[in-house]
PDB file of N, CA and C in Angstrom:
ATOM      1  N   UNK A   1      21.835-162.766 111.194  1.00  0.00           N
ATOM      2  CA  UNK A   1      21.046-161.852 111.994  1.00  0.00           C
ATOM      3  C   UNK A   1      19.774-162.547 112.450  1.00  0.00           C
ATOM      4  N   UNK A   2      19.321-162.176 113.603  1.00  0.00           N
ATOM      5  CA  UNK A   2      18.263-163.399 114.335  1.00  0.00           C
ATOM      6  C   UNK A   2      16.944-161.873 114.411  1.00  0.00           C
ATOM      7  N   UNK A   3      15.631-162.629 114.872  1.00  0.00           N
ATOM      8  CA  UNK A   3      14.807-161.887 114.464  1.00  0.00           C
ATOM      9  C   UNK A   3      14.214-162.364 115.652  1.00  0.00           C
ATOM     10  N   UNK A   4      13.458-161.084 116.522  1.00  0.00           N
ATOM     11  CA  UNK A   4      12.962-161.184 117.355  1.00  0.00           C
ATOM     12  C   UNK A   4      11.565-161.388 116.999  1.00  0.00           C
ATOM     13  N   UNK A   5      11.250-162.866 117.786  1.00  0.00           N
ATOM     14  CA  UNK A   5       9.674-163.217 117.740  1.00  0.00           C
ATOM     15  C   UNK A   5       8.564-162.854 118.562  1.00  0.00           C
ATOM     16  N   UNK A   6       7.121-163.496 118.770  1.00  0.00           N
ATOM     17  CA  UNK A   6       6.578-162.605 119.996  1.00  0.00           C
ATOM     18  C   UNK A   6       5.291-163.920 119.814  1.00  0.00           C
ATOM     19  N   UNK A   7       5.307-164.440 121.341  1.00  0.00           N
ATOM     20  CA  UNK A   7       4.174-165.435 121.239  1.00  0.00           C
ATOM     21  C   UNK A   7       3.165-164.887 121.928  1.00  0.00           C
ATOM     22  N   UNK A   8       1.746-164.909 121.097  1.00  0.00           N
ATOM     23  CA  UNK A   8       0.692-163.965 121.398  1.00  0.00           C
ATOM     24  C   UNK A   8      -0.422-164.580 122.781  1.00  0.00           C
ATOM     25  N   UNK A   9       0.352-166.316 122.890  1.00  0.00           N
ATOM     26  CA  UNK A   9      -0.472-166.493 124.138  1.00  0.00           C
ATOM     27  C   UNK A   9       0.554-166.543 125.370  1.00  0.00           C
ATOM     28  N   UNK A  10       1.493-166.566 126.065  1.00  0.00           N
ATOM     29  CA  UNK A  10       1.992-166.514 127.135  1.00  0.00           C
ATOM     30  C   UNK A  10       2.865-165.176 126.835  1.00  0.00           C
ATOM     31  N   UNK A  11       2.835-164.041 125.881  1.00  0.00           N
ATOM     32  CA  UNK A  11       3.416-163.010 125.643  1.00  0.00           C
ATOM     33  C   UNK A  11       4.941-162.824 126.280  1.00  0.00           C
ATOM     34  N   UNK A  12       5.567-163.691 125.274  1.00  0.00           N
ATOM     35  CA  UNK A  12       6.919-163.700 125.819  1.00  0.00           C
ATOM     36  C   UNK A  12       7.920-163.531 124.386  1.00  0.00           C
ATOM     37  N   UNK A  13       8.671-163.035 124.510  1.00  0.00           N
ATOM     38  CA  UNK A  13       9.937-162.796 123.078  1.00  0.00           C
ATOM     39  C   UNK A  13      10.931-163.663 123.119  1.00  0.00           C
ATOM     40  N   UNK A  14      11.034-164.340 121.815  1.00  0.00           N
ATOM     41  CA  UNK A  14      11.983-165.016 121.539  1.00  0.00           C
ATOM     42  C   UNK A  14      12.701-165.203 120.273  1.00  0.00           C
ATOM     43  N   UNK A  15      13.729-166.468 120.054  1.00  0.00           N
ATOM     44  CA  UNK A  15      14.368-165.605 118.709  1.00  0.00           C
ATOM     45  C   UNK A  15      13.531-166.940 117.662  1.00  0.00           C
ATOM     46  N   UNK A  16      13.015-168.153 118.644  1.00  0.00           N
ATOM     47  CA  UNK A  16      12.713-168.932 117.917  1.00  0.00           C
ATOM     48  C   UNK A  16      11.124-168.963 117.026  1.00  0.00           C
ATOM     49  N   UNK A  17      11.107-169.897 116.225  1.00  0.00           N
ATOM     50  CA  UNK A  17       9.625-169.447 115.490  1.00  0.00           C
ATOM     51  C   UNK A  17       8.518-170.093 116.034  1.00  0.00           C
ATOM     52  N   UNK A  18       8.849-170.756 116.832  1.00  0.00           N
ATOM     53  CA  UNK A  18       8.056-171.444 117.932  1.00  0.00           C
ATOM     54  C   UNK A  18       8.469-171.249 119.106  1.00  0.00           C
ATOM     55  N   UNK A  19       7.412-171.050 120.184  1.00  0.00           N
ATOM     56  CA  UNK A  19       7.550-170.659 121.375  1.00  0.00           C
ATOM     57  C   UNK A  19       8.313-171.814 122.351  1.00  0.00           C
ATOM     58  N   UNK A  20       8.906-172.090 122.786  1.00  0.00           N
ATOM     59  CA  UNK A  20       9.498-172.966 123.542  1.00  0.00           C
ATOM     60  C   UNK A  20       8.834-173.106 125.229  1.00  0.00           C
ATOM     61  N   UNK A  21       8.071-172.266 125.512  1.00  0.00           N
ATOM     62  CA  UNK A  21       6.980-172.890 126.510  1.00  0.00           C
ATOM     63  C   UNK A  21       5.929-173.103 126.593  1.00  0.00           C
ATOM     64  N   UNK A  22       5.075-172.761 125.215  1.00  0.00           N
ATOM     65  CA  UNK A  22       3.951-173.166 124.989  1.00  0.00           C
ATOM     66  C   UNK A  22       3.677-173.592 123.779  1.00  0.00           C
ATOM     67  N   UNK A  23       4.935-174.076 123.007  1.00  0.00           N
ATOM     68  CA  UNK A  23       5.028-174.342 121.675  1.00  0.00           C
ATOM     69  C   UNK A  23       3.946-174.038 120.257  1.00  0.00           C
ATOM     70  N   UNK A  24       3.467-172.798 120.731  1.00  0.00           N
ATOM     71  CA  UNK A  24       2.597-172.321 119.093  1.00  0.00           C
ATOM     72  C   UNK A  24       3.874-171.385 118.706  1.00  0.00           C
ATOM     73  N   UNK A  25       2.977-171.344 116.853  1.00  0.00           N
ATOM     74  CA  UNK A  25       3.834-170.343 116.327  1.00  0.00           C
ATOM     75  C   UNK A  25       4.051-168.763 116.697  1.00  0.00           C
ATOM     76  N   UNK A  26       4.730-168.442 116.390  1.00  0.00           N
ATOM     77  CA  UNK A  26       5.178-166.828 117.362  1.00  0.00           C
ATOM     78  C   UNK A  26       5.335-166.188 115.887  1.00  0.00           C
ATOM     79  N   UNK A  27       4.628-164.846 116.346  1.00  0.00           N
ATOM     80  CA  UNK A  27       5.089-163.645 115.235  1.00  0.00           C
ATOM     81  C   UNK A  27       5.738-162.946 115.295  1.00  0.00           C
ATOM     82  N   UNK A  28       6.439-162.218 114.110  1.00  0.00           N
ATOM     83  CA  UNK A  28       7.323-161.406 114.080  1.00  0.00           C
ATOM     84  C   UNK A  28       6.406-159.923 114.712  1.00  0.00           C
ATOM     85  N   UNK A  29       7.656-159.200 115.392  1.00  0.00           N
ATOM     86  CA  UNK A  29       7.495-158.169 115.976  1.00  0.00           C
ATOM     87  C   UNK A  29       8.172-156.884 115.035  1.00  0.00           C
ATOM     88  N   UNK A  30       8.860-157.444 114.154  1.00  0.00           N
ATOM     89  CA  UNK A  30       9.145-155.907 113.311  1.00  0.00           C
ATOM     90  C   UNK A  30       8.157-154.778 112.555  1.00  0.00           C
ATOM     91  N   UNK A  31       8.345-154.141 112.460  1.00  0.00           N
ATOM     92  CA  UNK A  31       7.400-152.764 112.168  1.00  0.00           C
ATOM     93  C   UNK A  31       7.622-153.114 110.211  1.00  0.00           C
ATOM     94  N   UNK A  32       6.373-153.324 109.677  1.00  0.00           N
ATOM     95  CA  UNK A  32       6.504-153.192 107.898  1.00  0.00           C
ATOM     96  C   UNK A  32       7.622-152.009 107.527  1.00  0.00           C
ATOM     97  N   UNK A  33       8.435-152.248 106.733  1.00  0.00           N
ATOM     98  CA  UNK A  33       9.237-151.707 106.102  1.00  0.00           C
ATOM     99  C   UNK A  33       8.396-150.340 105.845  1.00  0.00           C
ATOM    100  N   UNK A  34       9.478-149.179 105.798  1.00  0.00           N
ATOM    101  CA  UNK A  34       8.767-147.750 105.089  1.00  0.00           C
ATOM    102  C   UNK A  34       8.870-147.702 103.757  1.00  0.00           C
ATOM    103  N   UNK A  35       7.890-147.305 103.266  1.00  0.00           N
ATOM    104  CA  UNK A  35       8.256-147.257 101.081  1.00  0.00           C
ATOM    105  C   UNK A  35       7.375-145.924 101.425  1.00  0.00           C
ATOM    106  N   UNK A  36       7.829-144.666 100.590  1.00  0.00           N
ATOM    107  CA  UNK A  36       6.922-143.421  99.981  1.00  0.00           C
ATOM    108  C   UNK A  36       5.852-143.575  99.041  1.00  0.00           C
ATOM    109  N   UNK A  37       6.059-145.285  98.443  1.00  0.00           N
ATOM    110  CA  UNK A  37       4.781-145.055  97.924  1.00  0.00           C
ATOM    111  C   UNK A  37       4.123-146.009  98.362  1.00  0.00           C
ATOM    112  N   UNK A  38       3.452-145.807  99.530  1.00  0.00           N
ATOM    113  CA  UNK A  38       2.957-147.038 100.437  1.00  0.00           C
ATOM    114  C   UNK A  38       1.054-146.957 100.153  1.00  0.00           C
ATOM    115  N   UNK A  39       0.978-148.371  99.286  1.00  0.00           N
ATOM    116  CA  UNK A  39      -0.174-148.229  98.816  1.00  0.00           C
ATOM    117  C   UNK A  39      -0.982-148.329  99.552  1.00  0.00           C
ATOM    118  N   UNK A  40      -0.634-149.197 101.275  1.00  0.00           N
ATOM    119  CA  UNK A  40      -2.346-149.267 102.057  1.00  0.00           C
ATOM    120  C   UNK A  40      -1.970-148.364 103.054  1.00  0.00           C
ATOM    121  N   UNK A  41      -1.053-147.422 103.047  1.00  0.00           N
ATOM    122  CA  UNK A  41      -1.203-146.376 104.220  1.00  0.00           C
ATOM    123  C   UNK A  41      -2.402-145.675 104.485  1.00  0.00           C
ATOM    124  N   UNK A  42      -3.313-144.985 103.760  1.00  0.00           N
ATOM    125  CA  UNK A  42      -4.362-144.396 103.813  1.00  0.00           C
ATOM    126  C   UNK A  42      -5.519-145.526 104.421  1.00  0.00           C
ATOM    127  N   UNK A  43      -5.642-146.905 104.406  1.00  0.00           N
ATOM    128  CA  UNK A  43      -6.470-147.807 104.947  1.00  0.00           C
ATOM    129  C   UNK A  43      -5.045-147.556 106.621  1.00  0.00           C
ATOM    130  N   UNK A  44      -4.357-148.014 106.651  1.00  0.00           N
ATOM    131  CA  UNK A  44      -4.159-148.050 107.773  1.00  0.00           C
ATOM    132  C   UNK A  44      -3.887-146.849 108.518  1.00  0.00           C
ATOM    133  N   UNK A  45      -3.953-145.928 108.241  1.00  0.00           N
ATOM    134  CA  UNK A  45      -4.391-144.692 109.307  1.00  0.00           C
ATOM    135  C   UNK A  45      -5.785-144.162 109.243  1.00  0.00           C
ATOM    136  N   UNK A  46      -6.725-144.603 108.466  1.00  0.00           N
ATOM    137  CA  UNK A  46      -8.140-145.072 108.667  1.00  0.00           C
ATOM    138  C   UNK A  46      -8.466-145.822 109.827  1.00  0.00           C
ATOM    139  N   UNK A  47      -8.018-146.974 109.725  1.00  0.00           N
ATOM    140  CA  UNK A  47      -8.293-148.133 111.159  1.00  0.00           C
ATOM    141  C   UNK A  47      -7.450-147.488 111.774  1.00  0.00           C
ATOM    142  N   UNK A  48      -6.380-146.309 112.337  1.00  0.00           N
ATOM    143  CA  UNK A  48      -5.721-146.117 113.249  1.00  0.00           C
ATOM    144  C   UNK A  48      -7.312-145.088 114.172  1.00  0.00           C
ATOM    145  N   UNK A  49      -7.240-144.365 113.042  1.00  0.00           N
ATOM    146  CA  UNK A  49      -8.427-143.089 113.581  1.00  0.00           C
ATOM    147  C   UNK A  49      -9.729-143.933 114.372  1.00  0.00           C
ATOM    148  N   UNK A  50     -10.269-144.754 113.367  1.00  0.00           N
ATOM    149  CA  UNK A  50     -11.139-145.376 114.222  1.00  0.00           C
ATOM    150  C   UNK A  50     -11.096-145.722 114.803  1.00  0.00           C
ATOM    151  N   UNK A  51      -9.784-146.902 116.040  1.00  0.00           N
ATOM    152  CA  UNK A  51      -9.958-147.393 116.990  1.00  0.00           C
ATOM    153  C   UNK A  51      -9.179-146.654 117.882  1.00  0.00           C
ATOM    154  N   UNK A  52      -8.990-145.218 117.619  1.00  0.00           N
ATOM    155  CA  UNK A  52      -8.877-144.514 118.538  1.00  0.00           C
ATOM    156  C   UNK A  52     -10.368-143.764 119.127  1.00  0.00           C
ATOM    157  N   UNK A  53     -11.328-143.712 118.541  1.00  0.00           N
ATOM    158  CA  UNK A  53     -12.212-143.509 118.404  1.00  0.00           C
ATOM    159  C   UNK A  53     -13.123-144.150 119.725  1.00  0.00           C
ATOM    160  N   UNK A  54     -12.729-145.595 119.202  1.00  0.00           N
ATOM    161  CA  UNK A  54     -13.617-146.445 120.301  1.00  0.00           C
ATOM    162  C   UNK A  54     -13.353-146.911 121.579  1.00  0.00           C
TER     163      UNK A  54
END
């Protein structure tokens, strides 16, 4: 199974871990796994509120 990447300076998707036209490393684009007992949820819908804010 291949994993879609995402290079944050020419913003383009790919499957590789390096960008192949501007060769930096590329990040993964998957969403963190869900767990019910998700210990930094409360920090991250904190920073959600606030930079909706601004």
């Amino acid at each position: 199974m291949s994993h879609i990447f995402y290079c944050k300076k020419c913003k383009n998707y790919t499957l590789e871990k390096i960008c192949p036209s501007c060769k930096i490393n590329t990040v993964s684009k998957n969403p963190p796994r869900f767990s019910p007992q998700d210990h930094y949820g409360k920090y991250r819908r904190k920073l959600k509120k606030i930079q909706k804010v601004d």
